[in-house]
Protein backbone atom coordinates (compact mmCIF):
# COMPACT_ATOMS: atom_id res chain seq x y z
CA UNK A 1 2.55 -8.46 45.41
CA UNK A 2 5.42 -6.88 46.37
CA UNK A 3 7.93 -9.97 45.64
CA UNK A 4 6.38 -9.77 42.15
CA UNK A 5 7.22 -6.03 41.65
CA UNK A 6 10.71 -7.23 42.64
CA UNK A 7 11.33 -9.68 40.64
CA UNK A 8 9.83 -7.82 37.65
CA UNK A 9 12.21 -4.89 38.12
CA UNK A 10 15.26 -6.93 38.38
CA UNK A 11 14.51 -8.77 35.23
CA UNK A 12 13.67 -5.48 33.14
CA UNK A 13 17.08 -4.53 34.72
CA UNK A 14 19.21 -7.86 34.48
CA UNK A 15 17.65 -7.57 30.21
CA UNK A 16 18.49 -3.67 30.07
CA UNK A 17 22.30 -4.77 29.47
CA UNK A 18 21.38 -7.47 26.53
CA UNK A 19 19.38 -4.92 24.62
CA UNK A 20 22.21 -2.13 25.11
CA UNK A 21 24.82 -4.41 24.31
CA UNK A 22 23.53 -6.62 21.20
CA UNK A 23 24.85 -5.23 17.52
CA UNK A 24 22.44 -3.65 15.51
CA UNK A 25 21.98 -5.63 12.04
CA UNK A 26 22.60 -3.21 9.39
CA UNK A 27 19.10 -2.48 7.26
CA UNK A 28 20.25 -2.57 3.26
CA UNK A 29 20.17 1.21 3.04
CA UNK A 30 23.21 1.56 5.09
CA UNK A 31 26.60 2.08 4.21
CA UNK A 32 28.20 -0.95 3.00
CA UNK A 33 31.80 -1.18 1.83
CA UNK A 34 32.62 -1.50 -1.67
CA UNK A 35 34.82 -4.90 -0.68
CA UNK A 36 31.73 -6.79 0.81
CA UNK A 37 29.76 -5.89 -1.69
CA UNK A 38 29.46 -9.16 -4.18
CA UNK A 39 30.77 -8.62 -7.54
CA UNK A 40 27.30 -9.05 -9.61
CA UNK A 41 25.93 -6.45 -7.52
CA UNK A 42 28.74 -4.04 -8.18
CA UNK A 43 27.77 -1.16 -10.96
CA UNK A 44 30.66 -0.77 -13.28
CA UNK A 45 30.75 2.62 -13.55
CA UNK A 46 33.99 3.99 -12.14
CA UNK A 47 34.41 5.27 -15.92
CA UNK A 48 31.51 7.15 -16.34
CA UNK A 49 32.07 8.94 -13.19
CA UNK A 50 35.29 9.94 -13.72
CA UNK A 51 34.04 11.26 -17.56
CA UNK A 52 31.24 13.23 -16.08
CA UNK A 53 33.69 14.97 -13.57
CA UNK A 54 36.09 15.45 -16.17
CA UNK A 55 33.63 17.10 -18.04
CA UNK A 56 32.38 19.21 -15.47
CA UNK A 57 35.85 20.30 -14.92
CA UNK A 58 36.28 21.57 -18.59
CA UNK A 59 33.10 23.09 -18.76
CA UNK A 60 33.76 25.23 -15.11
CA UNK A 61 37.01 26.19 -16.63
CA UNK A 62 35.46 27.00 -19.57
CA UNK A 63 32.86 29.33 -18.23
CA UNK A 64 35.21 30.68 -16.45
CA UNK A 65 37.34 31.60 -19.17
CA UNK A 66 34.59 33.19 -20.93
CA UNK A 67 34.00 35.27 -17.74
CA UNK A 68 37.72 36.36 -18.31
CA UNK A 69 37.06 37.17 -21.86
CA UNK A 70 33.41 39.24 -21.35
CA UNK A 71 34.97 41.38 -18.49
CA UNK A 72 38.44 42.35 -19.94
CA UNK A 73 36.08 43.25 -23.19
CA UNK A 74 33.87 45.46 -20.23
CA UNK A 75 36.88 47.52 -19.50
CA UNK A 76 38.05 48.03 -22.45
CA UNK A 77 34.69 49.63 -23.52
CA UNK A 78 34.64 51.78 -20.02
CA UNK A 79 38.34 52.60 -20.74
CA UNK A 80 37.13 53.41 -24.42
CA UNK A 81 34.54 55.74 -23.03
CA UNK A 82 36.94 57.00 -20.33
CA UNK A 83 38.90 58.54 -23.24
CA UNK A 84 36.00 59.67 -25.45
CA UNK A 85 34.42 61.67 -22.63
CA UNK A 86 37.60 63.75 -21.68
């Protein structure tokens, strides 16, 4: 009984390395690089990206602009009243 406890704990032990060591095969809903990716399976839409962040871009600035616009038009009506109340 004992010799079997043994031997069963050095081959758990002598397999521990082979499990540690062996490469994980990547599941599809990993990271994959862009290069091993085969062409048909590549979305062409490097484009559309690029528009949508473009866009985004104007419209932030835009906004922002208007921000510009609403507040210097906020002071000049406190300024206005500034004067009016004196």
């Amino acid at each position: 009984m004992r010799f079997c406890r043994l031997v069963l704990c050095v081959c758990l032990l002598a397999g521990v390395p082979a499990f540690a060591w062996a490469q994980p095969q990547p599941s599809p809903d990993e990271f994959v690089p862009l290069s091993e990716v085969p062409p048909e399976d590549q979305i062409p839409a490097f484009g559309l990206i690029g528009a949508a962040y473009g866009f985004m871009w104007v419209a932030v600035a835009g906004y922002v602009w208007l921000l510009g616009r609403r507040l210097q038009q906020a002071e000049a009506d406190l300024a206005a009243l500034e004067r009016k109340s004196r």
